[in-house]
C-alpha atoms as a PDB file:
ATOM      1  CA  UNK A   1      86.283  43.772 265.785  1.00  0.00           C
ATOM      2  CA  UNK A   2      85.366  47.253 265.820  1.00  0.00           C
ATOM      3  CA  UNK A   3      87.813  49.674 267.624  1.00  0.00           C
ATOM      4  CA  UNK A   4      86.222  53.367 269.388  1.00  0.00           C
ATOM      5  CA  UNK A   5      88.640  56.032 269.215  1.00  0.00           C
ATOM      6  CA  UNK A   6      87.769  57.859 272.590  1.00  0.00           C
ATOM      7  CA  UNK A   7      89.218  61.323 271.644  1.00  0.00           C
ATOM      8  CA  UNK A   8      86.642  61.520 268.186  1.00  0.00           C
ATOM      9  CA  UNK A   9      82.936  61.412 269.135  1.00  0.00           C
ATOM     10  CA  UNK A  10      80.264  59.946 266.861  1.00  0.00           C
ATOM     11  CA  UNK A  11      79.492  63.104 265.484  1.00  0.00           C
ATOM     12  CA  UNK A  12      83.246  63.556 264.779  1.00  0.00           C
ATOM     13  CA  UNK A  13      84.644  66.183 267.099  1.00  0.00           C
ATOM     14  CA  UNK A  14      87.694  66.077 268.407  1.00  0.00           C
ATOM     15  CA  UNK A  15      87.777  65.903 272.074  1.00  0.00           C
ATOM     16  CA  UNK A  16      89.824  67.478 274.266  1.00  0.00           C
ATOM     17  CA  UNK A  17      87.666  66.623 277.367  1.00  0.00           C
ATOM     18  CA  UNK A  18      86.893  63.225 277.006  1.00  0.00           C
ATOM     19  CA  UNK A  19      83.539  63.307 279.567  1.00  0.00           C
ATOM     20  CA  UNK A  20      81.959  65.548 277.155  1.00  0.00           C
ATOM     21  CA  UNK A  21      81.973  67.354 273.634  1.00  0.00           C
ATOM     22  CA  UNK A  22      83.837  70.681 273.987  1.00  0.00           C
ATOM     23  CA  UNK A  23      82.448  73.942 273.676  1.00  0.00           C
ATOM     24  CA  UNK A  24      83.789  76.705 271.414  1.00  0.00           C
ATOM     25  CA  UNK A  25      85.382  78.606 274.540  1.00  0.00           C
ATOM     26  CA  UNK A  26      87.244  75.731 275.665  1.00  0.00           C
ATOM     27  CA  UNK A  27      88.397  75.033 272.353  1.00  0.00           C
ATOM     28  CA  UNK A  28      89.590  78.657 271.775  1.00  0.00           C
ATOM     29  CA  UNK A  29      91.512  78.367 274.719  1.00  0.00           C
ATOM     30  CA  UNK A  30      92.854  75.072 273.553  1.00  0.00           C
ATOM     31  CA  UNK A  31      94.265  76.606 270.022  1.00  0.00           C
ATOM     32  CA  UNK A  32      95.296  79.684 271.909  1.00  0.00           C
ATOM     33  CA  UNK A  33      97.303  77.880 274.371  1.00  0.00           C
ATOM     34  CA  UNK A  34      98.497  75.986 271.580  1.00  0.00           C
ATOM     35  CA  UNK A  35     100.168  78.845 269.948  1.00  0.00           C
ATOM     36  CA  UNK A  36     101.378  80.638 272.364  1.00  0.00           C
ATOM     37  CA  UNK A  37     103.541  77.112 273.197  1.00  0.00           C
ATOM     38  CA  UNK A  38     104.404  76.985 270.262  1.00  0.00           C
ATOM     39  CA  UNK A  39     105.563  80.651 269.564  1.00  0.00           C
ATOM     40  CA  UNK A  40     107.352  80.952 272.988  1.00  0.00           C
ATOM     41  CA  UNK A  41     108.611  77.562 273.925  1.00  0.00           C
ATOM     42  CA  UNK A  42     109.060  75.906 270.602  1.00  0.00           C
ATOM     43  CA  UNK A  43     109.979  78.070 268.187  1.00  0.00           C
ATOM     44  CA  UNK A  44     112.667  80.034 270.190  1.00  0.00           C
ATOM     45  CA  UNK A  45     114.561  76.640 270.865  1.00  0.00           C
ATOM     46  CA  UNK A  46     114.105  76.118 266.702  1.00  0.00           C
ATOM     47  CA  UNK A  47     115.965  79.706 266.667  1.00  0.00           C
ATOM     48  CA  UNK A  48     118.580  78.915 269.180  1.00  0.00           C
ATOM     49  CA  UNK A  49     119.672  75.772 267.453  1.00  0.00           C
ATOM     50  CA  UNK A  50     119.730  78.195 263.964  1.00  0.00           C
ATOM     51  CA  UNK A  51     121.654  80.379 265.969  1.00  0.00           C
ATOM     52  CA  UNK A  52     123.819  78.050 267.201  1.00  0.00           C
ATOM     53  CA  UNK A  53     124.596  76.424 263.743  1.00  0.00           C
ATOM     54  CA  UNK A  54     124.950  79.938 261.885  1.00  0.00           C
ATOM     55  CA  UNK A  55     127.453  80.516 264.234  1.00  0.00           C
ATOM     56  CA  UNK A  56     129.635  77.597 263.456  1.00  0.00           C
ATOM     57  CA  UNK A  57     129.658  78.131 259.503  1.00  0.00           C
ATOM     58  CA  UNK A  58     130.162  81.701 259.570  1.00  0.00           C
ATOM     59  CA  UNK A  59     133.067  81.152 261.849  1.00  0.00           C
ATOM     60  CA  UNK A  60     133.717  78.173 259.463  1.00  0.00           C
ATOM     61  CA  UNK A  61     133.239  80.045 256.141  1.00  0.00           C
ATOM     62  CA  UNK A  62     135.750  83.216 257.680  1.00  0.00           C
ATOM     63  CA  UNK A  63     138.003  80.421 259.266  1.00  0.00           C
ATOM     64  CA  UNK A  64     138.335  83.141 262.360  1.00  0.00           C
ATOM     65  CA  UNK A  65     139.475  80.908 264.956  1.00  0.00           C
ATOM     66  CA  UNK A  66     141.657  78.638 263.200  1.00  0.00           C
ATOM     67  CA  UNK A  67     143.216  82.018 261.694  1.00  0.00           C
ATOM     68  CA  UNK A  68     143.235  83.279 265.336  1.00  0.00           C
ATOM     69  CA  UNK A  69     144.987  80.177 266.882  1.00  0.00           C
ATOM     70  CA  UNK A  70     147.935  80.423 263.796  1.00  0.00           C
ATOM     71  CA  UNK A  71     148.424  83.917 263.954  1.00  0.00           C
ATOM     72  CA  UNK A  72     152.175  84.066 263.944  1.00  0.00           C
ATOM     73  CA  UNK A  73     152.451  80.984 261.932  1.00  0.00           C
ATOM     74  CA  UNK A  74     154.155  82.206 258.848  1.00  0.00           C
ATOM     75  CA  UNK A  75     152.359  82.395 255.145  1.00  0.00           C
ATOM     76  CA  UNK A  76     151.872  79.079 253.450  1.00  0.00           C
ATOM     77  CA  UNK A  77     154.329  77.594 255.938  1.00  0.00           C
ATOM     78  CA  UNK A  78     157.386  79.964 254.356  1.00  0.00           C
ATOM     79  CA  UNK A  79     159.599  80.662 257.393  1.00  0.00           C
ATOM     80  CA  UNK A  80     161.756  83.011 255.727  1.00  0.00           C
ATOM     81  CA  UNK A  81     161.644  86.266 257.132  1.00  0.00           C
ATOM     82  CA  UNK A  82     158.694  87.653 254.188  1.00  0.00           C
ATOM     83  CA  UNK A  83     157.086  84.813 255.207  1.00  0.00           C
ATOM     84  CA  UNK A  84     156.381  85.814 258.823  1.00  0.00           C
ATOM     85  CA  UNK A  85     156.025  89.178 258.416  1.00  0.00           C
ATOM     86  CA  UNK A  86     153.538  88.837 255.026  1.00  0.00           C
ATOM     87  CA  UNK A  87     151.747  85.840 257.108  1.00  0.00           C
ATOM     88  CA  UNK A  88     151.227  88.435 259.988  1.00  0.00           C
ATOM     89  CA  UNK A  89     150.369  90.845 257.569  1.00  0.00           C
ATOM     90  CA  UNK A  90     147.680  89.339 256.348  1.00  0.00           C
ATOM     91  CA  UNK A  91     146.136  88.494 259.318  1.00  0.00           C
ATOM     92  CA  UNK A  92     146.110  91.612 260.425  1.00  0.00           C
ATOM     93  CA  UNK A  93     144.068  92.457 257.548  1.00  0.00           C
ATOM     94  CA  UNK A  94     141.682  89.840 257.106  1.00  0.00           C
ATOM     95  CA  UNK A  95     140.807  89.349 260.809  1.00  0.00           C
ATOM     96  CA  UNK A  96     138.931  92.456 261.668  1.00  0.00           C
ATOM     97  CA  UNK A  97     136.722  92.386 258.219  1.00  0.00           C
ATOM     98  CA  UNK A  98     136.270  88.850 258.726  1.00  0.00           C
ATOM     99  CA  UNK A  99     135.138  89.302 262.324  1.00  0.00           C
ATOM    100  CA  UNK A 100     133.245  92.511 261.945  1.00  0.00           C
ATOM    101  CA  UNK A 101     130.998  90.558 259.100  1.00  0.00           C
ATOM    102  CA  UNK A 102     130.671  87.533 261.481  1.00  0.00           C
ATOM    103  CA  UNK A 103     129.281  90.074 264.410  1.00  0.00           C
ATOM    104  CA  UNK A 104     126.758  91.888 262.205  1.00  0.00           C
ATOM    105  CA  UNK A 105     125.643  88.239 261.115  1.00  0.00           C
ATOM    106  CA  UNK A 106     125.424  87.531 264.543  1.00  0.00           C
ATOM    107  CA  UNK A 107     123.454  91.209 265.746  1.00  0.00           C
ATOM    108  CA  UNK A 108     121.491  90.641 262.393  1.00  0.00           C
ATOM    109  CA  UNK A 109     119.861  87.259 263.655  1.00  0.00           C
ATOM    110  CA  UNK A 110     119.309  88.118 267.184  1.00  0.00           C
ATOM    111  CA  UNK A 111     117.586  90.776 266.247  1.00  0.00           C
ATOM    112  CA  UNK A 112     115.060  88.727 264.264  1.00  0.00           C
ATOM    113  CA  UNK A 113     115.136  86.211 267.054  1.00  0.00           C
ATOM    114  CA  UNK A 114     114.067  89.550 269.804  1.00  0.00           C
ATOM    115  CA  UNK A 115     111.244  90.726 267.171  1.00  0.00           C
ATOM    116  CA  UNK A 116     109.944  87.259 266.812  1.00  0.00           C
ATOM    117  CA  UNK A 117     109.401  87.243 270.213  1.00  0.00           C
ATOM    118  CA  UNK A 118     108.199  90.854 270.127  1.00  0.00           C
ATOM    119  CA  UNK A 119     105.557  90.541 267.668  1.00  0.00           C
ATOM    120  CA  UNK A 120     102.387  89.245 268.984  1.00  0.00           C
ATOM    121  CA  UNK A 121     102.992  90.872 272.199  1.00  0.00           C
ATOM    122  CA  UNK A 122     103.443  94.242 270.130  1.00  0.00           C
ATOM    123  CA  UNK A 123     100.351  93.667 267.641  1.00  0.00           C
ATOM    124  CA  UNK A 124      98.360  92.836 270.863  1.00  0.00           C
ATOM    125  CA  UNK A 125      99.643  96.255 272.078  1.00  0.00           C
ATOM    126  CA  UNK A 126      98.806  97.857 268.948  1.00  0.00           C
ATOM    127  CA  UNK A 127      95.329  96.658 268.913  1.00  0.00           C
ATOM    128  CA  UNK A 128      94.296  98.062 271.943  1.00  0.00           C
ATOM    129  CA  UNK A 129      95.988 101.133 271.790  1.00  0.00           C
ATOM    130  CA  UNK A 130      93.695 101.526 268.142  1.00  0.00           C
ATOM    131  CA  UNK A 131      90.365 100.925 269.895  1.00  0.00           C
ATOM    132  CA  UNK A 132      90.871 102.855 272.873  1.00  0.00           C
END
C-alpha cells in the first residue's frame, strides 16, 4: 500500500498551503516568520534558563549565600574567641569580592542577552540608514 504525504507534492515541494504549491513570497514570509519566532520567542527563553542556571553555580562556586546565612558562625567551627572574630574576619573579606564578581557575571550576561535581542532590529536600522 502506497502512502501520499500531503505536505510534499509530486514535484517535491514542501507545502505550507496544502490547496496549492506555494509561491516564493509566501514562502519568504514563511522562513521570515520562522526566524523572527525563533529569535524572539525561543531563543530568549534558551537565555533565561542559561541565566537562570549561571546564576545558581556562580552563587554555588562563591558559596555567597551559604557564607551569608553563617556569617557569625565561627571559623572551622572554633568557638574560641580567634575563632569568631577570624571567622567574621574573613567574611568580611571574601563576601564583597565574591559578590562583586558574581554581579559583573550577572551584568556581563544580560548584557549579551539585551544585544541579542538588539541585533537584527539594529542591523535592520543600519541598513536603511546606509541607503537613504
Amino acid at each position: 500500500m502506497k502512502t501520499k504525504n500531503t505536505l510534499v507534492d509530486s514535484s517535491g515541494q514542501q507545502l505550507l498551503n496544502q490547496i496549492k504549491i506555494d509561491s516564493y513570497p509566501a514562502i519568504a514570509i514563511y522562513t521570515f516568520q520562522d526566524f523572527l519566532r525563533w529569535w524572539y520567542i525561543k531563543m530568549p527563553v534558551w537565555h533565561l534558563r542559561r541565566f537562570a542556571r549561571l546564576s545558581v553555580v556562580l552563587d554555588d562556586q562563591f558559596s555567597i549565600s551559604l557564607l551569608l546565612k553563617n556569617f557569625f558562625l565561627p571559623w572551622h567551627r572554633d568557638f574560641s574567641v580567634i575563632g569568631i572574630f577570624f571567622g567574621i574576619l574573613m567574611k568580611l573579606l571574601y563576601l564583597p569580592i565574591g559578590i562583586s564578581i558574581y554581579l559583573l557575571c550577572i551584568m556581563f550576561y544580560l548584557f549579551l542577552f539585551i544585544s541579542w535581542l538588539i541585533l537584527p532590529i539594529g542591523s535592520l536600522v543600519f541598513v536603511l540608514i546606509s541607503l537613504i
